[in-house]
Protein backbone atom coordinates (compact mmCIF):
# COMPACT_ATOMS: atom_id res chain seq x y z
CA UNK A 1 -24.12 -88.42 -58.15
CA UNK A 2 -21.54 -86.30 -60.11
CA UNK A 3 -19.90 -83.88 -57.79
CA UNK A 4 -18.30 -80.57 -58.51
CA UNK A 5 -14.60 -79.94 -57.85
CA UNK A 6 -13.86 -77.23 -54.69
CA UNK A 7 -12.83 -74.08 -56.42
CA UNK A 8 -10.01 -73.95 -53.84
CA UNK A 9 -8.40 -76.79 -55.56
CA UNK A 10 -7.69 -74.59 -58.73
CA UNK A 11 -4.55 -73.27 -59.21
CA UNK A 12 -4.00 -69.53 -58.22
CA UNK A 13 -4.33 -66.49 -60.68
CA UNK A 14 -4.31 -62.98 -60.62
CA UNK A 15 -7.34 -61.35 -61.95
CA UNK A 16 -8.00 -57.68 -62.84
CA UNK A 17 -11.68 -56.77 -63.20
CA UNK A 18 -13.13 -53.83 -65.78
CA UNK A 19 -16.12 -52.32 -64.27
CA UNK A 20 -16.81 -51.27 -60.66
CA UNK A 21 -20.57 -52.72 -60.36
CA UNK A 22 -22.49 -55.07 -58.00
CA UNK A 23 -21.63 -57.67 -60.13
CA UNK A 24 -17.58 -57.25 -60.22
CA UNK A 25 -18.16 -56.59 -56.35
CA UNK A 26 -19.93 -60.44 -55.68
CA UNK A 27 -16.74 -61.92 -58.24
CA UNK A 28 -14.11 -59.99 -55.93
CA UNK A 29 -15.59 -61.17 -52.85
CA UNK A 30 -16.27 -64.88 -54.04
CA UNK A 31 -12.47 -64.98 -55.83
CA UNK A 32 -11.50 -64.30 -52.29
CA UNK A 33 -13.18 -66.17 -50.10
CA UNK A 34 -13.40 -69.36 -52.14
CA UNK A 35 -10.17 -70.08 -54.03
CA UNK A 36 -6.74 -69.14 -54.05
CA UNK A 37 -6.32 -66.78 -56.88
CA UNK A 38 -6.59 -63.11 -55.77
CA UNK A 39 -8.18 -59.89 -57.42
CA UNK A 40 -5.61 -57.53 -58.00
CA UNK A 41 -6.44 -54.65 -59.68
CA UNK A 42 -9.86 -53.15 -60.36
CA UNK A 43 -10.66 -50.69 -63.30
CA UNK A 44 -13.03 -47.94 -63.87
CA UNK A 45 -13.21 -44.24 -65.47
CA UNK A 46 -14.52 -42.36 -62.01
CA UNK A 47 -11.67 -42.53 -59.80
CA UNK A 48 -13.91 -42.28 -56.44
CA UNK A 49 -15.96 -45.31 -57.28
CA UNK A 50 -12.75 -47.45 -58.25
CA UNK A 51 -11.17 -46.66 -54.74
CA UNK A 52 -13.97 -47.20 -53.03
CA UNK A 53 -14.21 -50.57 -54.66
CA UNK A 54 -10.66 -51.29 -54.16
CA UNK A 55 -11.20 -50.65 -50.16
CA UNK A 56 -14.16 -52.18 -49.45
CA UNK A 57 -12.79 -55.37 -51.72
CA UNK A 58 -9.55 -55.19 -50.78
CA UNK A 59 -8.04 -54.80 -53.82
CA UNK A 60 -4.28 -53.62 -53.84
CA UNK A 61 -4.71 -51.54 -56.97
CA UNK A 62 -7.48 -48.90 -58.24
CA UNK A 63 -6.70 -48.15 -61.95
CA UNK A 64 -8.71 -45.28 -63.81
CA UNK A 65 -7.99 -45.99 -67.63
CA UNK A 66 -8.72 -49.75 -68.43
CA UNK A 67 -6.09 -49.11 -70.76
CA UNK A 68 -4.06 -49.07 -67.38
CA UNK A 69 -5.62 -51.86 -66.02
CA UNK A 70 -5.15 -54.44 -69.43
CA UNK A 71 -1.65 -53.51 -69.16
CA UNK A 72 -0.76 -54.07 -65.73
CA UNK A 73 1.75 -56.95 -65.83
CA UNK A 74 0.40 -58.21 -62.50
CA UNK A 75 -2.94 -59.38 -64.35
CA UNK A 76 -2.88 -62.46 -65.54
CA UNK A 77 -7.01 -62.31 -66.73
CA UNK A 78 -9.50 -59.65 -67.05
CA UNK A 79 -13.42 -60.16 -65.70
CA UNK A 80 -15.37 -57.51 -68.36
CA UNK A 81 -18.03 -56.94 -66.09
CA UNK A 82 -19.01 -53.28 -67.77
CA UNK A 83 -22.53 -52.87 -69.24
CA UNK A 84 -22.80 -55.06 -72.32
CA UNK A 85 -22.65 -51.95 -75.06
CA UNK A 86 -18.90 -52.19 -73.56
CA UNK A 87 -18.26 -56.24 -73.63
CA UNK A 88 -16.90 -56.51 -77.28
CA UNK A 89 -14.27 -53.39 -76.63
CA UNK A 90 -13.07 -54.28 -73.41
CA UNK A 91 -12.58 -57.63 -74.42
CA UNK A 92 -10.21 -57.07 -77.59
CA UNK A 93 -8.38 -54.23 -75.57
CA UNK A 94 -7.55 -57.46 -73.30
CA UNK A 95 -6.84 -59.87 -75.73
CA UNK A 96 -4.72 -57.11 -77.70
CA UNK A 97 -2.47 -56.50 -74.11
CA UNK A 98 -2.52 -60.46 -74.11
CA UNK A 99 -4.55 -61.03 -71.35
CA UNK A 100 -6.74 -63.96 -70.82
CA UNK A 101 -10.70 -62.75 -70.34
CA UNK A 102 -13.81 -63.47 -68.79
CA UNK A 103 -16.54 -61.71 -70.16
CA UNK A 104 -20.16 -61.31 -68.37
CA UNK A 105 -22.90 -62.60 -70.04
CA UNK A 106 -24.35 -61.85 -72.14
CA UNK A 107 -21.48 -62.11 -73.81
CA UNK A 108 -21.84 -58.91 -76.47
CA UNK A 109 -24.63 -57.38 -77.96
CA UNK A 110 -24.85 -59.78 -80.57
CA UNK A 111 -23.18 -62.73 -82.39
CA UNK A 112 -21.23 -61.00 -84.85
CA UNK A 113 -19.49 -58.87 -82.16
CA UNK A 114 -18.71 -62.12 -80.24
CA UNK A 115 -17.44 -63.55 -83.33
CA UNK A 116 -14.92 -60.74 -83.50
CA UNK A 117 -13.58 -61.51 -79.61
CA UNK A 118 -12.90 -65.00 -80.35
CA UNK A 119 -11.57 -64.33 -83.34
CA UNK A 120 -8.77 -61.96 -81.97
CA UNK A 121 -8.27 -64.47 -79.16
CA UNK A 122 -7.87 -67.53 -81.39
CA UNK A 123 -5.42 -65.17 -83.49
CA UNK A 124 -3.36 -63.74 -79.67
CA UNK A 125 -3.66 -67.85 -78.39
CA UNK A 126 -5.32 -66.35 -75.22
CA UNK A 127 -8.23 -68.16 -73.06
CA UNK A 128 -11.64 -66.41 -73.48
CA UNK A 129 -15.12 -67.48 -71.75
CA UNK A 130 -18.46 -66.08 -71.39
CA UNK A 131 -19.26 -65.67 -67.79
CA UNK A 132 -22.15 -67.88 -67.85
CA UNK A 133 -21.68 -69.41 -64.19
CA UNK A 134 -24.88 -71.50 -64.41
CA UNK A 135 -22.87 -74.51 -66.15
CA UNK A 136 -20.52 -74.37 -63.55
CA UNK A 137 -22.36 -75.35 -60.60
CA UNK A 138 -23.31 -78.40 -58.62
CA UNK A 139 -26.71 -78.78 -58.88
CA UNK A 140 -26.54 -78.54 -62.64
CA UNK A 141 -23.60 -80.97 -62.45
CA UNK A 142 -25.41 -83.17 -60.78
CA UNK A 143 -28.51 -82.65 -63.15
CA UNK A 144 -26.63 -83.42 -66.33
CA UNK A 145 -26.25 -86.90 -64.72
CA UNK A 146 -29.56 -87.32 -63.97
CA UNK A 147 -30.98 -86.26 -67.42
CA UNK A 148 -28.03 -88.65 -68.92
CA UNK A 149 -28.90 -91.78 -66.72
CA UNK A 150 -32.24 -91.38 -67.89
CA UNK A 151 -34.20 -90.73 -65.02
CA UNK A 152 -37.10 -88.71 -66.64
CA UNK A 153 -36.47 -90.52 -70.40
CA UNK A 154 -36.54 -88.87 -73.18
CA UNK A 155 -36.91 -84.50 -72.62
CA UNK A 156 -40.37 -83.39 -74.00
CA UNK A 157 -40.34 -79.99 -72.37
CA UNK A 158 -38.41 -77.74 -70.81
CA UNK A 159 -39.70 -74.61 -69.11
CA UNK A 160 -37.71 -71.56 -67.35
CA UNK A 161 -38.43 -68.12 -66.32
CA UNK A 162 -36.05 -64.91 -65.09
CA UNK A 163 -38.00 -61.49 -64.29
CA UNK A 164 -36.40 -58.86 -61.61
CA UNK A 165 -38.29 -55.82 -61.11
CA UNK A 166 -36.35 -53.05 -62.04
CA UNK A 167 -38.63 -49.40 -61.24
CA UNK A 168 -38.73 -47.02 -64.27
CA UNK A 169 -35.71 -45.01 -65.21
CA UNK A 170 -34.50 -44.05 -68.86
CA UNK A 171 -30.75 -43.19 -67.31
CA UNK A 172 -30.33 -46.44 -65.40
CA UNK A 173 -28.50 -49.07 -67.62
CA UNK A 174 -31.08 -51.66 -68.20
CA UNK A 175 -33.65 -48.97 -69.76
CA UNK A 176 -30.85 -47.40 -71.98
CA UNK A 177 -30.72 -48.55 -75.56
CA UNK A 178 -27.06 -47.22 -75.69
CA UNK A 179 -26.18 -49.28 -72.97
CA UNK A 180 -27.63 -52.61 -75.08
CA UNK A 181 -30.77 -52.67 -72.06
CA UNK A 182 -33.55 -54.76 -72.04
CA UNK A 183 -34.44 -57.68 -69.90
CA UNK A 184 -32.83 -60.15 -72.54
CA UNK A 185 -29.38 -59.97 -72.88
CA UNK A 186 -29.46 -59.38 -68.86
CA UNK A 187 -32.13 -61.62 -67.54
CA UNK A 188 -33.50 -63.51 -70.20
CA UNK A 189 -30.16 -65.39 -71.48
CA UNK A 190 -30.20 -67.60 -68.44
CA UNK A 191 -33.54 -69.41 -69.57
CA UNK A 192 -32.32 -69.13 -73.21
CA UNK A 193 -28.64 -70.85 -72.23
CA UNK A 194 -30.30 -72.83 -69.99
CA UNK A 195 -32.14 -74.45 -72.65
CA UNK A 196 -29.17 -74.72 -75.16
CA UNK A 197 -27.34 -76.13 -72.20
CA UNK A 198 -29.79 -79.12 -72.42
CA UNK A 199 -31.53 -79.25 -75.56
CA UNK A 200 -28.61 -77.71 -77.76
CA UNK A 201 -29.58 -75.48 -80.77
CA UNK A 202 -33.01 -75.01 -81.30
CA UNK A 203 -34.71 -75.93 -85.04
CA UNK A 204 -37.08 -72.61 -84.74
CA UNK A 205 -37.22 -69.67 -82.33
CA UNK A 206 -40.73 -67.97 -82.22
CA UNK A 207 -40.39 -64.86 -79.85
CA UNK A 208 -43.17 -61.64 -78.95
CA UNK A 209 -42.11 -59.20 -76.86
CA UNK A 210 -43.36 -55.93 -75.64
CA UNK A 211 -41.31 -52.55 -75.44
CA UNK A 212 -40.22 -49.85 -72.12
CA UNK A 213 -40.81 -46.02 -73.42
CA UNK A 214 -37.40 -46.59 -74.10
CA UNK A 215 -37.82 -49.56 -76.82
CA UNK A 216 -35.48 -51.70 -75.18
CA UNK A 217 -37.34 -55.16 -74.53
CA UNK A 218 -39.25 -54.85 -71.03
CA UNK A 219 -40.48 -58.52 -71.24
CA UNK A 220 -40.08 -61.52 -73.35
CA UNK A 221 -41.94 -65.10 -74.09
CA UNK A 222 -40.16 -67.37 -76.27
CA UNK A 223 -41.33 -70.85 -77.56
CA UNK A 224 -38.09 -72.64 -79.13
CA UNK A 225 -38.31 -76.22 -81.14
CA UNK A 226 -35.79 -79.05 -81.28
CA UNK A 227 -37.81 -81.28 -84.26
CA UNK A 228 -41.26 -82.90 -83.47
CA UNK A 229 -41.28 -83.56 -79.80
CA UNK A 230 -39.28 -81.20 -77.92
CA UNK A 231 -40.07 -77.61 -76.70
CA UNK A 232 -38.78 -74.75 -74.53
CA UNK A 233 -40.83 -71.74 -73.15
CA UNK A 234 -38.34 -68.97 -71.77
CA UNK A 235 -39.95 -66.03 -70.27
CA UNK A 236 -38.16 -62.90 -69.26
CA UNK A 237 -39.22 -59.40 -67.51
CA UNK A 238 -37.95 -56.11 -65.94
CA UNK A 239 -41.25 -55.69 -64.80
CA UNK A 240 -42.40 -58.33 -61.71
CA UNK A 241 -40.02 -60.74 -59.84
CA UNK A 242 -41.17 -64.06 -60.72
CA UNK A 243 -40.39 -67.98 -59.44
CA UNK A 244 -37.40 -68.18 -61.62
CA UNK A 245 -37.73 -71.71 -61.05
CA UNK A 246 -37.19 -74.79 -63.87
CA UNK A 247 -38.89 -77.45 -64.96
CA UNK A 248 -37.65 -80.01 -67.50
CA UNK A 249 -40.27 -82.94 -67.88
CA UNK A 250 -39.33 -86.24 -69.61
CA UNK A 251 -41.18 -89.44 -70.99
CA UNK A 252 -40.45 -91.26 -67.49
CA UNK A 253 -40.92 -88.15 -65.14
CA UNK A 254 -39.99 -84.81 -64.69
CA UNK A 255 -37.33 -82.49 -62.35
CA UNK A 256 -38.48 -79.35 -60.82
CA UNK A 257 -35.45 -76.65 -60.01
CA UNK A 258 -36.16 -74.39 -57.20
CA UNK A 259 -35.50 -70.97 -57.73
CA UNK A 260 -33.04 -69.64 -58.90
CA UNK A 261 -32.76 -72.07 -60.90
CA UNK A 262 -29.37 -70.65 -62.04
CA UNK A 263 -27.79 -69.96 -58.96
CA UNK A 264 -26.97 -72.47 -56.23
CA UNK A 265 -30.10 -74.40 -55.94
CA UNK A 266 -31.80 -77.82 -55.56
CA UNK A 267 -33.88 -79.97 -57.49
CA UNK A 268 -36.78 -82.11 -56.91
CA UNK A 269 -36.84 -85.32 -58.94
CA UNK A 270 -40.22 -86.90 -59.61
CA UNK A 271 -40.71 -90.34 -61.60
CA UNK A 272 -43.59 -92.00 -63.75
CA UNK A 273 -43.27 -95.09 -61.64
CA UNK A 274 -43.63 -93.12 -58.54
CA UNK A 275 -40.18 -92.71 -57.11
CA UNK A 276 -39.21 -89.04 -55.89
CA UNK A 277 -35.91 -88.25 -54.67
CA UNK A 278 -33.96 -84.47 -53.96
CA UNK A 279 -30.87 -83.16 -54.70
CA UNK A 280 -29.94 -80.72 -52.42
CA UNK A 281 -26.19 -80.11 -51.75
CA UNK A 282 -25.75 -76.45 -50.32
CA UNK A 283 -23.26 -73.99 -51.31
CA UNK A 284 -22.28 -70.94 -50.41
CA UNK A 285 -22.42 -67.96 -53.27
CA UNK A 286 -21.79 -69.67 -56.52
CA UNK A 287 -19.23 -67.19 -58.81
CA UNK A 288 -15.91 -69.10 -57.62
CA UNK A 289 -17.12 -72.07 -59.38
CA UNK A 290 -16.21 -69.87 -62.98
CA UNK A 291 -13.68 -68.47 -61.77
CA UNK A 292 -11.93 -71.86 -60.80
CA UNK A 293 -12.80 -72.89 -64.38
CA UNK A 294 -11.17 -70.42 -66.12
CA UNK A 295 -8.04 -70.68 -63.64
CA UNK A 296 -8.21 -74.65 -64.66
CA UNK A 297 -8.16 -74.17 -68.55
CA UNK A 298 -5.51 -71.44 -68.30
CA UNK A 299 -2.88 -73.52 -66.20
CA UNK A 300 -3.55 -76.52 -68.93
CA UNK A 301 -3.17 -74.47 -71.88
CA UNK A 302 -6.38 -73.92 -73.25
CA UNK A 303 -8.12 -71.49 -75.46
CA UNK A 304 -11.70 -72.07 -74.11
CA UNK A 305 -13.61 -74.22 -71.94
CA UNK A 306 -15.19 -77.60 -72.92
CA UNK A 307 -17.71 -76.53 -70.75
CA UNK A 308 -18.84 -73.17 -71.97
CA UNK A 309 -17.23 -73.69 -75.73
CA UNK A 310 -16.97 -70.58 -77.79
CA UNK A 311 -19.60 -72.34 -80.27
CA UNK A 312 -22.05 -72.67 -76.73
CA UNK A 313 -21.79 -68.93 -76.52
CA UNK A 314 -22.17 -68.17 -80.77
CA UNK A 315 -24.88 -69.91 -80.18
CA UNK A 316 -26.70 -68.47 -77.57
CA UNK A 317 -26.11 -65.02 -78.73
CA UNK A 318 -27.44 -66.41 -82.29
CA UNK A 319 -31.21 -67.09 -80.87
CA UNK A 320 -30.58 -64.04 -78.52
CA UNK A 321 -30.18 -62.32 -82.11
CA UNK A 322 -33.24 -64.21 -83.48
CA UNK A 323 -35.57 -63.08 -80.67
CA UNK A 324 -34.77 -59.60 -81.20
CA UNK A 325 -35.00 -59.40 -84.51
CA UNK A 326 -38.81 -61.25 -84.23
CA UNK A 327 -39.81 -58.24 -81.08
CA UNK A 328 -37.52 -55.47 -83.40
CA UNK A 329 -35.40 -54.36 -80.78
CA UNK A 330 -32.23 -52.95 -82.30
CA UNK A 331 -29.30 -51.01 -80.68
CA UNK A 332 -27.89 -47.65 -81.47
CA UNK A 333 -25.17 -48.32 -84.61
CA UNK A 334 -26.31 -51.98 -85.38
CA UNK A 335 -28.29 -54.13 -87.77
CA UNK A 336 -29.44 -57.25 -86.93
């Protein structure tokens, strides 16, 4: 079974982090505890909530203009982990200080915006990724091998769902249009990568939605095709916590993922001829596995990861794109 490398094998690396939120908080604390590169600096406009980041992270450095923090020469690579209205920005104020980037999923608001990030960073010869740590970890490692040995045969379906429930508020980031909100580009891309992660690009994208007071998204079904025999069903909502489990069922069997299905997780394999067999390889949190990416590609030169390609993410934010155009969910300032 294909094993993952130990994130404390990558080489070391200095990262600075934009954004002081629970997300940035769970990369400082994995960074630290499982591999050798160190967080450095953190960034954010309110000068109380960086410090208190910095101390309960124990980061050295507490920077109040990103422009600070892009700049400071012991940064090797920003995390953007600011609310997505704020990915595409942050990201060429990065690659313009020549910094290499990681940038939360989803990646920007939309694929022309993401288009503009790689562009710069193709143009500056820096490394950029989208923070998509799904593809990075064991379990789907280990899948990949299963799906290519042909365990289940040839995919038919694949099915995968993502709802949190989030309590309504029109100030809090995931209800604010001007924020990019919505359960979609928060929730809902892990299903939809998920899918392009094993099915690739889909043929047709047929999406219905239904709208907070706000008219950002509050939950999403999507049905996407890959030619006559293959489909995906996504589902996404702010509204109810569901399974967030997988399933991906084949022409000799299928493979159930226990939720999360996109965090650390096991999988249940289950065969036409009767066989059954688990995968179940416990880790602890799951972010280092990125991070220890990115660190890899940087130290051998690269641009991007063959992992998490540039195209992978164009992609993604491409039937991202699709889906809201089909539920007309737009942003403040853009056209889809």
């Amino acid at each position: 079974m294909a094993r993952t490398e130990d994130p404390r094998t990558a080489p070391p690396i200095r990262w600075g982090i934009i954004g002081a939120g629970g997300i940035a908080a769970q990369f400082a604390q994995n960074v630290a505890q499982h591999t050798r590169a160190q967080v450095v600096a953190i960034g954010s406009r309110n000068r109380d909530r960086a410090e208190r980041f910095a101390t309960a992270n124990h980061v050295p450095t507490a920077h109040t203009s990103y422009r600070d923090l892009v700049e400071d020469p012991r940064v090797d690579v920003v995390y953007v982990a600011s609310p997505h209205s704020e990915h595409h920005n942050h990201a060429l104020q990065a690659i313009k200080a020549g910094k290499h980037v990681l940038v939360e999923k989803a990646f920007t608001r939309n694929r022309a915006e993401a288009q503009e990030v790689f562009d710069a960073a193709a143009a500056a010869g820096v490394f950029v990724m989208e923070a998509m740590w799904t593809r990075f970890l064991p379990h789907v490692a280990a899948l990949h091998q299963v799906i290519d040995n042909g365990e289940i045969g040839e995919i038919v379906n694949l099915r995968a769902d993502h709802g949190q429930f989030f309590a309504y508020d029109p100030k809090h980031r995931l209800y604010a249009p001007e924020l990019a909100g919505g359960a979609l580009l928060d929730l809902g891309v892990y299903p939809i990568s998920w899918a392009h992660d094993f099915l690739g690009v889909p043929s047709a994208v047929h999406a219905r939605g239904q709208l907070t007071e706000t008219n950002v998204d509050g939950q999403v079904s999507v049905i996407a095709e890959y030619g006559p025999r293959q489909l995906a069903t996504m589902f996404t909502t702010l509204w109810a916590k569901t399974p967030t489990t997988s399933s991906i069922s084949g022409t000799e069997g299928h493979v159930r993922v226990a939720g999360d299905f996109y965090g650390p997780t096991s999988f249940r394999v289950t065969r036409r001829d009767g066989r059954v067999w688990t995968f179940d390889q416990p880790v602890p949190k799951g972010l280092q596995y990125e991070a220890a990416e990115v660190s890899r590609c940087i130290a051998a030169g690269k641009t991007q990861s063959e992992r998490m390609t540039w195209q992978s993410t164009l992609d993604v934010m491409a039937t991202l794109d699709e889906v809201r155009r089909q539920i007309q969910v737009a942003y403040p300032g853009e056209q889809l």
